[in-house]
C-alpha atoms as a PDB file:
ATOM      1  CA  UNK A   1       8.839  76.838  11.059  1.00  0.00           C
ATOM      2  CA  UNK A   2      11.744  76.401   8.554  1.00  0.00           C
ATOM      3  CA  UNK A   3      11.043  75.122   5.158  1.00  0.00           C
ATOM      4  CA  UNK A   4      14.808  73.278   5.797  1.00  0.00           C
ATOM      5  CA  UNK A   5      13.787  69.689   7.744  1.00  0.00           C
ATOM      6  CA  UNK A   6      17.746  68.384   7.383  1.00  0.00           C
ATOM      7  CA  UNK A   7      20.935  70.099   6.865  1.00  0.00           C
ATOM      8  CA  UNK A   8      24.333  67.700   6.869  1.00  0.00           C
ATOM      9  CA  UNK A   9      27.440  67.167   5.048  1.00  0.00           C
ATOM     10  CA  UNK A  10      27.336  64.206   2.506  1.00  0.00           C
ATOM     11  CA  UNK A  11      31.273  63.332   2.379  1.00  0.00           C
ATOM     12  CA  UNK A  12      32.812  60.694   0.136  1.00  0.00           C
ATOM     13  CA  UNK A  13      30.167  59.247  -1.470  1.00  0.00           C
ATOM     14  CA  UNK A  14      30.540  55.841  -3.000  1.00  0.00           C
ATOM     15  CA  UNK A  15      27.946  54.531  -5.625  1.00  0.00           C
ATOM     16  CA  UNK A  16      27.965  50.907  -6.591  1.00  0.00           C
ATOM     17  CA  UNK A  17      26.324  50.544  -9.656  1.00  0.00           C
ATOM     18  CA  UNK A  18      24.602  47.596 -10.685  1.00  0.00           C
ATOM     19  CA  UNK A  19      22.052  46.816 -13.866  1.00  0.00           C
ATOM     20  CA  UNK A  20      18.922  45.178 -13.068  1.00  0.00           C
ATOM     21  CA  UNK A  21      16.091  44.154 -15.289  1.00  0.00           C
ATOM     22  CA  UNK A  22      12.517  47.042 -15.357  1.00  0.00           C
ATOM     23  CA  UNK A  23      10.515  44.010 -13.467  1.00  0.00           C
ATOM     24  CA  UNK A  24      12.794  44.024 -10.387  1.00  0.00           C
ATOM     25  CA  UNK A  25      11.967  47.111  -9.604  1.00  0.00           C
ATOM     26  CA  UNK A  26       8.210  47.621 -10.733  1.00  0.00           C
ATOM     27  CA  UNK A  27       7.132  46.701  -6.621  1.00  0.00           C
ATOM     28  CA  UNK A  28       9.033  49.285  -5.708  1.00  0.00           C
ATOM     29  CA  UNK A  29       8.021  51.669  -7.802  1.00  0.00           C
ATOM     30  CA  UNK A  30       5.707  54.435  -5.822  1.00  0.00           C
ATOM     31  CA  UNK A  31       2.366  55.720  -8.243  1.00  0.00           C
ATOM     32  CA  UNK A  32       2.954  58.673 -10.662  1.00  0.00           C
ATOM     33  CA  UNK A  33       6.447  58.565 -11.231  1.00  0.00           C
ATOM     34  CA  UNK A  34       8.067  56.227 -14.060  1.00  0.00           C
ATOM     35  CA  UNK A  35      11.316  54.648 -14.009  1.00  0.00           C
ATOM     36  CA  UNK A  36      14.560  56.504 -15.220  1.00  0.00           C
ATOM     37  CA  UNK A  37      17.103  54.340 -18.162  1.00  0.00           C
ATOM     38  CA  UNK A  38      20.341  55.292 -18.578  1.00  0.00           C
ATOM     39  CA  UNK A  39      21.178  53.688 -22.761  1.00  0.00           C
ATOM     40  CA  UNK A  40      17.940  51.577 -22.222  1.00  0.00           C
ATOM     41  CA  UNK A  41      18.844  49.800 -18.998  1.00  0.00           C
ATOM     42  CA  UNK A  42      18.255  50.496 -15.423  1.00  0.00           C
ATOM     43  CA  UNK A  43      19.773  50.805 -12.451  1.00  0.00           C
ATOM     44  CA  UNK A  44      20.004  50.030  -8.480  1.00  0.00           C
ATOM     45  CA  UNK A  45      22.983  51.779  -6.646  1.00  0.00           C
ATOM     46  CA  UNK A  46      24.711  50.171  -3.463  1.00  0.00           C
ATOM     47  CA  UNK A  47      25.612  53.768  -1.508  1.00  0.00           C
ATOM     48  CA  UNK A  48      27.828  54.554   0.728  1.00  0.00           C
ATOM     49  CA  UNK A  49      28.667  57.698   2.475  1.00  0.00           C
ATOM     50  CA  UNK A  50      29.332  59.948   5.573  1.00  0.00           C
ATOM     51  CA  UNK A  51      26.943  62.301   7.559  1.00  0.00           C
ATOM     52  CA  UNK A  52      28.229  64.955   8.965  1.00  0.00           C
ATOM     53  CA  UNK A  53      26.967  68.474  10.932  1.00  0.00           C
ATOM     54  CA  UNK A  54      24.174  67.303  11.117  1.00  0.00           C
ATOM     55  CA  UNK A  55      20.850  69.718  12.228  1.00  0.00           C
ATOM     56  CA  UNK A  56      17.479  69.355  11.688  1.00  0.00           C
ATOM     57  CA  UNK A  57      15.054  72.104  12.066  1.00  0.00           C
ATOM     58  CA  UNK A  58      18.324  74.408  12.489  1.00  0.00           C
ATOM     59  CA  UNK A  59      19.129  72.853  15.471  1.00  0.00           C
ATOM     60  CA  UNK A  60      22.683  71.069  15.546  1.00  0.00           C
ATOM     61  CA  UNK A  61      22.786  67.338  16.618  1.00  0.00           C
ATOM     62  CA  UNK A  62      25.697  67.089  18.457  1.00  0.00           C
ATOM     63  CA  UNK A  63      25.509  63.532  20.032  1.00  0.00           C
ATOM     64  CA  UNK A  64      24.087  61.557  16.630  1.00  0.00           C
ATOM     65  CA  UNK A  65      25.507  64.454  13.825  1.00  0.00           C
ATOM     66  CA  UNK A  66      28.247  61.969  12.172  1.00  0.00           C
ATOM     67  CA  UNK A  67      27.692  58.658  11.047  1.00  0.00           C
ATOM     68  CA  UNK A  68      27.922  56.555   8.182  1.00  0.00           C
ATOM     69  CA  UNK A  69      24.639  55.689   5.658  1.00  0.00           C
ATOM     70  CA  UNK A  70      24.743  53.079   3.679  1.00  0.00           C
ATOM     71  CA  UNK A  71      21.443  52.436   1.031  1.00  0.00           C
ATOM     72  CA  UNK A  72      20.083  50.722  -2.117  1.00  0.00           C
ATOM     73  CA  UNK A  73      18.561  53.025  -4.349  1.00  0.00           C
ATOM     74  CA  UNK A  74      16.895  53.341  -8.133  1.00  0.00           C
ATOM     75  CA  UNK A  75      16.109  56.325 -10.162  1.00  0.00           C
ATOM     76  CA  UNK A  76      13.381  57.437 -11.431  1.00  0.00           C
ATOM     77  CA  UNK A  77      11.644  60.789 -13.147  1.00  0.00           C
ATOM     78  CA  UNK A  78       8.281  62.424 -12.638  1.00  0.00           C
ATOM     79  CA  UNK A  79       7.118  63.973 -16.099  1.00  0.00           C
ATOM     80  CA  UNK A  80       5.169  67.008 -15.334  1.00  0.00           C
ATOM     81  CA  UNK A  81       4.043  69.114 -18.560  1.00  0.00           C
ATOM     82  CA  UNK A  82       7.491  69.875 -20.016  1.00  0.00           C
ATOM     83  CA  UNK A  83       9.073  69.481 -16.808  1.00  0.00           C
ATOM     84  CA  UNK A  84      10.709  66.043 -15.598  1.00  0.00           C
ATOM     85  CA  UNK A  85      11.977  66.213 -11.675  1.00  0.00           C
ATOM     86  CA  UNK A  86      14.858  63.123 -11.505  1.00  0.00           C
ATOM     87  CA  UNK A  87      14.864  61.482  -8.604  1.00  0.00           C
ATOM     88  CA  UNK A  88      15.475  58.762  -6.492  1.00  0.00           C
ATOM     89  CA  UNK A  89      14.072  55.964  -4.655  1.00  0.00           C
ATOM     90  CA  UNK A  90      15.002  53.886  -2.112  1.00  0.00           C
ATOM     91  CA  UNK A  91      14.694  49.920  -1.142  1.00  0.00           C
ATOM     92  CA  UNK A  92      16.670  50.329   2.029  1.00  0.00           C
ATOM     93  CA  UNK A  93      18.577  53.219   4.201  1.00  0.00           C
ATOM     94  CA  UNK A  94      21.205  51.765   7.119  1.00  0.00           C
ATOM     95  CA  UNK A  95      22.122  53.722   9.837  1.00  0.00           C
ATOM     96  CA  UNK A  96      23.562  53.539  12.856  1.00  0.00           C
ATOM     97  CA  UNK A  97      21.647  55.248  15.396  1.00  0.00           C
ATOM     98  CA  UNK A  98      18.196  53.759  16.181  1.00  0.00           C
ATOM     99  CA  UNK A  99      16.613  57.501  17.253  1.00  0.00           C
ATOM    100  CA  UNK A 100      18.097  58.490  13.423  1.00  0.00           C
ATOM    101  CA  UNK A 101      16.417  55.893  12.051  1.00  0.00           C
ATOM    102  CA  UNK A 102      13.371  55.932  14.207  1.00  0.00           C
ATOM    103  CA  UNK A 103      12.978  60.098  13.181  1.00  0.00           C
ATOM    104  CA  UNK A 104      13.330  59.338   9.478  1.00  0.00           C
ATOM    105  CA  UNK A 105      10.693  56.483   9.050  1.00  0.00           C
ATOM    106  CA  UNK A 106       8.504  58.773  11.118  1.00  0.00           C
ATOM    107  CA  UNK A 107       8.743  61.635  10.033  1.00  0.00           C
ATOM    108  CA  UNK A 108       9.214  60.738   5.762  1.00  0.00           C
ATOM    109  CA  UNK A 109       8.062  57.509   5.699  1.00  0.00           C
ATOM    110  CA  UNK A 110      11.211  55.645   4.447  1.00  0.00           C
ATOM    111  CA  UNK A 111      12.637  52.479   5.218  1.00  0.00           C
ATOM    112  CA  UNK A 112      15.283  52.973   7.546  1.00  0.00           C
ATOM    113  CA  UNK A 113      16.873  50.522   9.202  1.00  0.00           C
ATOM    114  CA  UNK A 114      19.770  50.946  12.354  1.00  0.00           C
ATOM    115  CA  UNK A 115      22.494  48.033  12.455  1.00  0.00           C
ATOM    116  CA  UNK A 116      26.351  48.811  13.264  1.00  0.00           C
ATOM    117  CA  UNK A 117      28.211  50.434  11.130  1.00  0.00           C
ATOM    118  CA  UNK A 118      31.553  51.788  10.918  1.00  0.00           C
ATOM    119  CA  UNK A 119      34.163  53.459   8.613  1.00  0.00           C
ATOM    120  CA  UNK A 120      37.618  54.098   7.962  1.00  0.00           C
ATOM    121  CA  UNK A 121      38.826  56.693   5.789  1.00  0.00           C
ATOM    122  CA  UNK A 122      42.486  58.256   5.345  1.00  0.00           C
ATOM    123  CA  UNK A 123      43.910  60.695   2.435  1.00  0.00           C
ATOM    124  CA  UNK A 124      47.820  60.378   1.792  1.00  0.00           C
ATOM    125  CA  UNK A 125      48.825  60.572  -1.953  1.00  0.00           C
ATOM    126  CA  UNK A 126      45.172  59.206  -2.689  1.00  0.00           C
ATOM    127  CA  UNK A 127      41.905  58.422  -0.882  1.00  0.00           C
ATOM    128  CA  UNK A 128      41.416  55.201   0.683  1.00  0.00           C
ATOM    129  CA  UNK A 129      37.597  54.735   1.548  1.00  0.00           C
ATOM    130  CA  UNK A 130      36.094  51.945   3.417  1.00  0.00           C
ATOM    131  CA  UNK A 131      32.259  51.645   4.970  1.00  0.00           C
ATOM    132  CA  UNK A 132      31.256  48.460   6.514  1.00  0.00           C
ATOM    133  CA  UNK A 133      27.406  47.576   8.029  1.00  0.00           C
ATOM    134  CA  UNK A 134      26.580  44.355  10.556  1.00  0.00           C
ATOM    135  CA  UNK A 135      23.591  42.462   9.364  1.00  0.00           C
ATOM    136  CA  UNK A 136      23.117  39.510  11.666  1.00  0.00           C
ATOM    137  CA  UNK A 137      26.667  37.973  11.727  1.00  0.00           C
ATOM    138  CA  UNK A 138      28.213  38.930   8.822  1.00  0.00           C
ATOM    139  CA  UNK A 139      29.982  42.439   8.319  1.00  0.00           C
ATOM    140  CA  UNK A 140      29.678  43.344   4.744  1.00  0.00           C
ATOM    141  CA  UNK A 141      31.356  46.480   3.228  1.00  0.00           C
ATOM    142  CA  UNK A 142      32.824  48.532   0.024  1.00  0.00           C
ATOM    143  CA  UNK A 143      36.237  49.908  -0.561  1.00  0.00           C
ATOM    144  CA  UNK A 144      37.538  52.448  -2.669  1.00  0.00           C
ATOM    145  CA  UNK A 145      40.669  54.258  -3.954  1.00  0.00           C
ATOM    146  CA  UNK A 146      40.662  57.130  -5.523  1.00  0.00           C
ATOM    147  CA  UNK A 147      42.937  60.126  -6.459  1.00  0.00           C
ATOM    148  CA  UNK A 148      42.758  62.955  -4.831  1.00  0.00           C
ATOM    149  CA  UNK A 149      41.967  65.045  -8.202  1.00  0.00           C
ATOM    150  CA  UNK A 150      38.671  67.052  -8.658  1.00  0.00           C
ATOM    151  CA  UNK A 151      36.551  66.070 -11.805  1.00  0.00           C
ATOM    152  CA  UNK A 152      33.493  68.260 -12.977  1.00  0.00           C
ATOM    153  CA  UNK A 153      30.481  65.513 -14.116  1.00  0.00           C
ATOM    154  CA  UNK A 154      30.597  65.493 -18.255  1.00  0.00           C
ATOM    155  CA  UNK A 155      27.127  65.748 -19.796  1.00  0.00           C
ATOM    156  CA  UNK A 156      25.174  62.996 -20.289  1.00  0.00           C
ATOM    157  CA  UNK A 157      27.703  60.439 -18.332  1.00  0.00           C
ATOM    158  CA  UNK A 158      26.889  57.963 -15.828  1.00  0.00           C
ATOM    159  CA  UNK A 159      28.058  60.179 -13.814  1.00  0.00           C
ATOM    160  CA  UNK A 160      25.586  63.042 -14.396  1.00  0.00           C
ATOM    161  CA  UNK A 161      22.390  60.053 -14.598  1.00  0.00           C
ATOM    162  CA  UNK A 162      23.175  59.514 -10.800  1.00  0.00           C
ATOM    163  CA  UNK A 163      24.279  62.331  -9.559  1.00  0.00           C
ATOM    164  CA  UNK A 164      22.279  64.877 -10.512  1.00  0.00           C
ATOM    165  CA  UNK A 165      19.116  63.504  -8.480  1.00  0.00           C
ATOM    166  CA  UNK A 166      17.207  66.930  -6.773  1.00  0.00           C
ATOM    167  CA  UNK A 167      13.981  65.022  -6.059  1.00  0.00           C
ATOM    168  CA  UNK A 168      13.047  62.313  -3.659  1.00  0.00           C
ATOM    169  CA  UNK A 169       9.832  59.703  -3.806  1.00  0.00           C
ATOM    170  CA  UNK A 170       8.579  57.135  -1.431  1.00  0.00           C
ATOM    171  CA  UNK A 171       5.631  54.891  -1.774  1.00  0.00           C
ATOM    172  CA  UNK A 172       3.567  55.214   0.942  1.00  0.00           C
ATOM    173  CA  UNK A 173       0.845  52.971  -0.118  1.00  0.00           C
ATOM    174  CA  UNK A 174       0.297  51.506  -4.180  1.00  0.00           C
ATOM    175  CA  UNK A 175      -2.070  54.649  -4.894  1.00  0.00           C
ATOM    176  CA  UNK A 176       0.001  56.978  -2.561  1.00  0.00           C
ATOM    177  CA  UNK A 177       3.441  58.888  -2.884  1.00  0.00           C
ATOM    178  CA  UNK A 178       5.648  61.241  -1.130  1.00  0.00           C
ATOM    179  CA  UNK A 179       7.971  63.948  -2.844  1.00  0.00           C
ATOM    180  CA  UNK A 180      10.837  66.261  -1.027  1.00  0.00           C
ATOM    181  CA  UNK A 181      12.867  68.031  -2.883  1.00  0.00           C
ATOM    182  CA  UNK A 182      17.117  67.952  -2.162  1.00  0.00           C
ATOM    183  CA  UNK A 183      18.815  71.240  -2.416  1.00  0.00           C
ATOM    184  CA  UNK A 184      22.822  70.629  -3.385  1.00  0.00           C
ATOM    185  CA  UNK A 185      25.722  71.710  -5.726  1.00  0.00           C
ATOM    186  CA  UNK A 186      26.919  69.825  -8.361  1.00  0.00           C
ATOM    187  CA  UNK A 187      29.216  67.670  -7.178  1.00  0.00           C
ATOM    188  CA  UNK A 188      32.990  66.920  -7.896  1.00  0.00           C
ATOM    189  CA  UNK A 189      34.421  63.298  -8.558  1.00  0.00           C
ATOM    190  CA  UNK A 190      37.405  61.266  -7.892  1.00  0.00           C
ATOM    191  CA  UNK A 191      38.831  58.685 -10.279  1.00  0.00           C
ATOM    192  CA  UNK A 192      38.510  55.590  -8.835  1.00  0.00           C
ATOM    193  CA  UNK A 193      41.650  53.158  -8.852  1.00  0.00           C
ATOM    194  CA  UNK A 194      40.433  49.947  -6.691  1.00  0.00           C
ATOM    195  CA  UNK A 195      37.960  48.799  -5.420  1.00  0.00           C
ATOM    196  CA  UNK A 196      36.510  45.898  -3.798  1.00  0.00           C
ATOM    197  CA  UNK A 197      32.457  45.032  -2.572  1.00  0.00           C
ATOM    198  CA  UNK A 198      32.033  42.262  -0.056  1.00  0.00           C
ATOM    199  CA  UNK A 199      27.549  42.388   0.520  1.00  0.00           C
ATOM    200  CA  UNK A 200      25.509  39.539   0.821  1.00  0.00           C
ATOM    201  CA  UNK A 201      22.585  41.709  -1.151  1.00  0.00           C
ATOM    202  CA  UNK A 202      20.045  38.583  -0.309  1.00  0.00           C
ATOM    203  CA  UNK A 203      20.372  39.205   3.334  1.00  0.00           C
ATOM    204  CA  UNK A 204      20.404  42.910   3.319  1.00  0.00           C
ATOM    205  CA  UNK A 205      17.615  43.719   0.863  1.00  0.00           C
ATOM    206  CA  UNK A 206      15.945  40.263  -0.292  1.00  0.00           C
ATOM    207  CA  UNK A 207      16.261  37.288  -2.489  1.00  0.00           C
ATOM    208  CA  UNK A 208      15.349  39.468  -5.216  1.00  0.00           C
ATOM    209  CA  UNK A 209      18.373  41.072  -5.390  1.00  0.00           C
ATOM    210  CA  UNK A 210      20.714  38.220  -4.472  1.00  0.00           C
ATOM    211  CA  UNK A 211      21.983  37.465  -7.375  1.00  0.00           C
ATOM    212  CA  UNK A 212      24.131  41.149  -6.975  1.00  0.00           C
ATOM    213  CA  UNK A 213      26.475  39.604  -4.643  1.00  0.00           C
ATOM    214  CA  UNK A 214      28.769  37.648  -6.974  1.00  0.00           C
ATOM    215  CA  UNK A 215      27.836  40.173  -9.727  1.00  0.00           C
ATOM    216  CA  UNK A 216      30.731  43.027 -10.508  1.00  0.00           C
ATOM    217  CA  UNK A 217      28.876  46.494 -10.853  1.00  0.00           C
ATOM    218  CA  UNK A 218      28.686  47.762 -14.124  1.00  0.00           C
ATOM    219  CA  UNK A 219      30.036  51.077 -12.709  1.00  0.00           C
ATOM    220  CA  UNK A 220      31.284  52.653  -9.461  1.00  0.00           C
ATOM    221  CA  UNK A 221      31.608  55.900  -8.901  1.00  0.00           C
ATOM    222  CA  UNK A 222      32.405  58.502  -6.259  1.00  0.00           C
ATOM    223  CA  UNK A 223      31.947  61.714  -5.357  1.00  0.00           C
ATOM    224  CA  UNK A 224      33.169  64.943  -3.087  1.00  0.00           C
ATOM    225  CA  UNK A 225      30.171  65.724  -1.504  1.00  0.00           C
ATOM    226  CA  UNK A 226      29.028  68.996  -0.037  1.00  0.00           C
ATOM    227  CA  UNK A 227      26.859  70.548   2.012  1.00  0.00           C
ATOM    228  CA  UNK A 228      22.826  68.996   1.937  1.00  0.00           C
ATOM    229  CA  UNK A 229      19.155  70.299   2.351  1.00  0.00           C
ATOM    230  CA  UNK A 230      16.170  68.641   2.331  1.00  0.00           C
ATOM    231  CA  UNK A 231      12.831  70.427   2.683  1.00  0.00           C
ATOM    232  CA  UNK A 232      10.426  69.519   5.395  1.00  0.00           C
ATOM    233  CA  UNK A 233       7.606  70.887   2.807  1.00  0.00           C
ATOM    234  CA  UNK A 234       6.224  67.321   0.835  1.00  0.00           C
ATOM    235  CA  UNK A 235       3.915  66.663  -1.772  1.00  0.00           C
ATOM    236  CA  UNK A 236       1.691  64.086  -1.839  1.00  0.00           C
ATOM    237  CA  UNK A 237       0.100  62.242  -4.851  1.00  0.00           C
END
């Protein structure tokens, strides 16, 4: 069997950035891995982005192989020796396909979730990027424009803290963890010129994290995309 579980296109990836205090995210946080600061504070990301070509196993998914993801994510590092893996981890994943879903939280353990979802994306003299998700009654969503211009990520940015993320860790009980590991290029950015983030963040991920829906990110960034492989090989710890 291939080492490769998923391959997929991540296009147009938006990143809502928002600063939360170390104690939010302590539950969350899966045994043997610490959490990641960027200038002393740290982070949970509202995420937005397209799947595309999608195949797992090698084998293309024609009917379910495009679709829109949005998640809630924070970042975190594993210090092993003089090696630290960066990684991610995440609160919630939103999809709209209930067998996508269903394959994910069986097959890695994460917390996915299938509700509608749609998108609308168009590229004249810049890009104009919009992803909206149905929970209950309300749609929620998160625009962007952007230029059209490539940017490499600049060292030690914001950029570079949440982009460059090749590891992935779920808590699968409080003495228990799950790590993949996320094979992609570095990715190019887009400057962003508007924006706008309508999510009740109560509804979609708990009253601990309501207080993010009448709270302006501290940054939001976005991102090309490319290509995306994630091993089916884990480790657990």
């Amino acid at each position: 069997m291939t080492n490769t579980f998923l391959k997929a296109n991540w296009e147009n990836l938006i990143m809502a950035n928002y600063e939360v205090e170390p104690s939010i995210l302590k539950p969350y946080l899966p045994n043997g891995v610490e959490l990641d600061f960027y200038n002393n504070k740290t982070y949970v990301s509202l995420v937005g982005f397209m799947f595309k070509k999608t195949s797992l196993f090698g084998v293309p998914i024609p009917f379910f192989g495009s679709f829109e993801e949005i998640n809630l994510r924070f970042y975190v590092r594993k210090v092993e020796g003089k090696k630290i893996k960066k990684g991610v981890v995440f609160i919630n994943e939103t999809v709209p396909f209930k067998i996508v879903a269903f394959l994910a939280n069986k097959l890695y353990k994460e917390h996915y979730i299938s509700i509608p979802t749609k998108n609308a994306i168009s590229i004249t003299e810049n890009k104009h990027i919009n992803y909206e998700w149905k929970m209950k009654d309300k749609w929620n969503s998160i625009t962007v424009e952007s230029d059209t211009n490539r940017y490499k990520i600049a060292p030690s940015s914001i950029e570079e803290f949440i982009f460059e993320r090749y590891f992935g860790f779920t808590k699968l009980s409080p003495s228990s963890t799950q790590e993949y590991r996320i094979h992609h290029p570095k990715w190019m950015t887009h400057k962003i010129l508007n924006n706008n983030i309508d999510c009740d963040f109560g509804m979609m991920y708990g009253d601990t994290f309501s207080n993010l829906s009448n709270q302006a990110p501290s940054s939001i960034i976005m991102a090309e995309g490319s290509q995306v492989s994630v091993n089916w090989k884990r480790n657990q710890f």
